[in-house]
Protein backbone atom coordinates (compact mmCIF):
# COMPACT_ATOMS: atom_id res chain seq x y z
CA UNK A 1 1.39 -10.54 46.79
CA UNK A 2 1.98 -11.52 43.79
CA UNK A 3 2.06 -8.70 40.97
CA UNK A 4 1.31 -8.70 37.09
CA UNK A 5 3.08 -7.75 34.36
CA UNK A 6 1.44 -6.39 31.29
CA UNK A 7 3.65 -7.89 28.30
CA UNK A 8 2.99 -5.62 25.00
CA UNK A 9 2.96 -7.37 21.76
CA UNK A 10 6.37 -7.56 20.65
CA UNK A 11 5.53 -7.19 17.35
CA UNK A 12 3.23 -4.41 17.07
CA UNK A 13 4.26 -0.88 18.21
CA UNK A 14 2.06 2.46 17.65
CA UNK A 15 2.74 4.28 14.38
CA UNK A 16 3.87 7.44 16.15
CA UNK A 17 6.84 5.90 18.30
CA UNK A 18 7.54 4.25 15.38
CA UNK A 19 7.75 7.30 12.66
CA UNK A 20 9.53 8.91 15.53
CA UNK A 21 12.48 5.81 15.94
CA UNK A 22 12.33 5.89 12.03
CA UNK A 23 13.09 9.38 12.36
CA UNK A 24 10.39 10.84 10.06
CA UNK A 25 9.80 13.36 12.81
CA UNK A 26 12.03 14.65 15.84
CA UNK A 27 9.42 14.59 18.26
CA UNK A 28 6.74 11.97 19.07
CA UNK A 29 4.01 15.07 18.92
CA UNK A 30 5.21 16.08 15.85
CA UNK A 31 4.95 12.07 14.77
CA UNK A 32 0.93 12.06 16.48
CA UNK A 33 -0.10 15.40 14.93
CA UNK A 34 1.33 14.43 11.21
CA UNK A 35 -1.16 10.68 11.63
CA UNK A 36 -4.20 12.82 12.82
CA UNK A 37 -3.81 15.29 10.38
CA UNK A 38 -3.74 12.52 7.56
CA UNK A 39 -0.29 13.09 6.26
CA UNK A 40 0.32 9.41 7.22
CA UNK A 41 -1.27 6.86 5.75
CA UNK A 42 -1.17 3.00 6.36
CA UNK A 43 -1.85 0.58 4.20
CA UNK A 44 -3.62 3.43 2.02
CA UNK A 45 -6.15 4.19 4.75
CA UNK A 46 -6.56 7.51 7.45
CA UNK A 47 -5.12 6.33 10.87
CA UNK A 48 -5.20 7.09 14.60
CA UNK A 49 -1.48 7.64 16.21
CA UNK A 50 -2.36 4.70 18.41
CA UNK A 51 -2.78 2.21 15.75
CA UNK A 52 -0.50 -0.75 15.74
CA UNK A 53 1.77 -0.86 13.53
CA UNK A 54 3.47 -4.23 12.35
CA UNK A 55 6.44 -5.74 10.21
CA UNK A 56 5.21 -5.43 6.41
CA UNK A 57 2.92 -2.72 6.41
CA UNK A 58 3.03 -0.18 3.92
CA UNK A 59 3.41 3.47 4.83
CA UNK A 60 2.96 6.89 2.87
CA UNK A 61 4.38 10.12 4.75
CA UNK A 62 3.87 13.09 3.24
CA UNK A 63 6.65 15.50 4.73
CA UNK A 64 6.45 19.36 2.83
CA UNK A 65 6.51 18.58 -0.61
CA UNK A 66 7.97 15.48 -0.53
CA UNK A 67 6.13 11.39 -0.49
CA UNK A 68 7.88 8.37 1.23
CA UNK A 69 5.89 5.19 0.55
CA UNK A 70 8.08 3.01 2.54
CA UNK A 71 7.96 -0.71 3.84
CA UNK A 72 8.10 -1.57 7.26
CA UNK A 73 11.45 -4.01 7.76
CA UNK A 74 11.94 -3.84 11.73
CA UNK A 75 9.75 -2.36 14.79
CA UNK A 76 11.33 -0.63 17.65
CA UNK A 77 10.27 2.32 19.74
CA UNK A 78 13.73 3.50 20.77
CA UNK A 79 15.67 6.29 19.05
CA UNK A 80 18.56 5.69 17.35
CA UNK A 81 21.26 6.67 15.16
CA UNK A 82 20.17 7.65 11.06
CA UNK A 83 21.88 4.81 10.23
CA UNK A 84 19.94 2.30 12.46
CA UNK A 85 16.74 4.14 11.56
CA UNK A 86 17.71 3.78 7.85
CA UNK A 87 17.12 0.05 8.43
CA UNK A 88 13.80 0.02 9.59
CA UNK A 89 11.98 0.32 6.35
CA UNK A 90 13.04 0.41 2.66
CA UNK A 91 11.35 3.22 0.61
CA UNK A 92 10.24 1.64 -3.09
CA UNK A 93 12.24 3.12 -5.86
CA UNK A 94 9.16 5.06 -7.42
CA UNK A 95 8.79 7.68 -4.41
CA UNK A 96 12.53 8.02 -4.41
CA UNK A 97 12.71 9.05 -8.08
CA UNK A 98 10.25 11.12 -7.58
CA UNK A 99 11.43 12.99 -3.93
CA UNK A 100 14.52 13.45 -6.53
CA UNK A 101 12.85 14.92 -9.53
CA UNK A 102 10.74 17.24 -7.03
CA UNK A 103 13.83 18.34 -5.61
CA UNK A 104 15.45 19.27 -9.02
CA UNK A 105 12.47 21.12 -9.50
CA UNK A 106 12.79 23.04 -6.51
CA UNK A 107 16.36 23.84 -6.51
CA UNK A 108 15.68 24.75 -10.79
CA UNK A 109 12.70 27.46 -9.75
CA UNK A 110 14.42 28.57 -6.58
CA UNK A 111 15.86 32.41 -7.14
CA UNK A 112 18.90 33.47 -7.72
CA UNK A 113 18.72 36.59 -5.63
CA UNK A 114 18.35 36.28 -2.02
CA UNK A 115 17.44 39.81 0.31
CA UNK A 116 17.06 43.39 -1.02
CA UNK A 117 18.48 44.30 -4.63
CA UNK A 118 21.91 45.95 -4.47
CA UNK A 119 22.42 49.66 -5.70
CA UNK A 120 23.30 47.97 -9.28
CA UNK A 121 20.25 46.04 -9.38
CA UNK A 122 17.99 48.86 -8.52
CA UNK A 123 19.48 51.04 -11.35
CA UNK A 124 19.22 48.13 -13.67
CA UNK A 125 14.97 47.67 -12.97
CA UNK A 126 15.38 51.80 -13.27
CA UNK A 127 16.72 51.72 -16.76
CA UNK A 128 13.98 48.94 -17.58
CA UNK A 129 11.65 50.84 -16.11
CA UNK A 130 11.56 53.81 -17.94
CA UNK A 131 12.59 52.29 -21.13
CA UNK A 132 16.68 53.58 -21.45
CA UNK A 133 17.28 49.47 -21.44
C-alpha cells in the first residue's frame, strides 16, 4: 500500500515558528500569543499565527517598548544559534535608530537609587522636610 506524503511549501512557513527561529520570542506560545494579540504585524496588517509567512515580507514586532520593522531574508522553522537567527531578516536603519534613542531615554530617566533609602538619605528628606535644608 502505497502511502502519501504531504510536502509543505518550502517557501512559506507560519509566522510563529518563524519569530520563534528568528528568536523574537523563546517560546513558540509566546511567538502565537504576541501575533493574536496584534503586536505583530505583516505587511502592515493584523495576522493569525498560522499565516504563511514568505521571503520579502515586511514585519513590525513590537517587543516592551521597543519596534523592529524587519525584512524577511531566509525562512526556516528550526532554532538556532543568535548568530544564524541574525541572518534571517535585516531590520531597516530607521527602527534601529530609534530602539537606540528609546533606550537612551530609558537608561537617562531610570533612577539612581535602587531599594529603601539608607539612614543618610532618610535624614537628608528629614532636613528637607522640615525646612533645616
Amino acid at each position: 500500500m502505497p502511502t502519501s506524503t504531504i510536502k509543505a511549501d518550502s517557501n512559506k512557513i507560519r509566522i510563529d515558528k518563524w519569530l520563534w527561529a528568528a528568536r523574537f520570542f523563546k517560546t513558540r506560545t509566546l511567538a502565537a500569543d504576541a501575533v493574536e494579540c496584534g503586536k505583530v504585524l505583516l505587511n502592515e496588517v493584523r495576522v493569525k499565527p498560522a499565516k504563511s509567512l514568505a521571503m520579502g515580507d515586511r514585519l513590525s514586532i513590537r517587543l516592551g517598548p521597543y519596534q523592529f520593522i524587519v525584512e524577511v531574508l531566509q525562512l526556516s522553522d528550526k532554532r538556532g544559534g543568535a548568530p544564524q537567527a541574525q541572518k534571517m531578516y535585516s531590520e531597516t536603519e530607521a527602527s534601529r535608530l530609534r530602539r537606540e534613542e528609546i533606550a537612551i531615554q530609558l537608561k537617562a530617566s531610570a533612577s539612581t537609587q535602587v531599594g529603601r533609602p539608607t539612614k543618610k538619605d532618610r535624614r537628608d528628606l528629614d532636613k528637607i522636610k522640615s525646612g533645616v535644608w
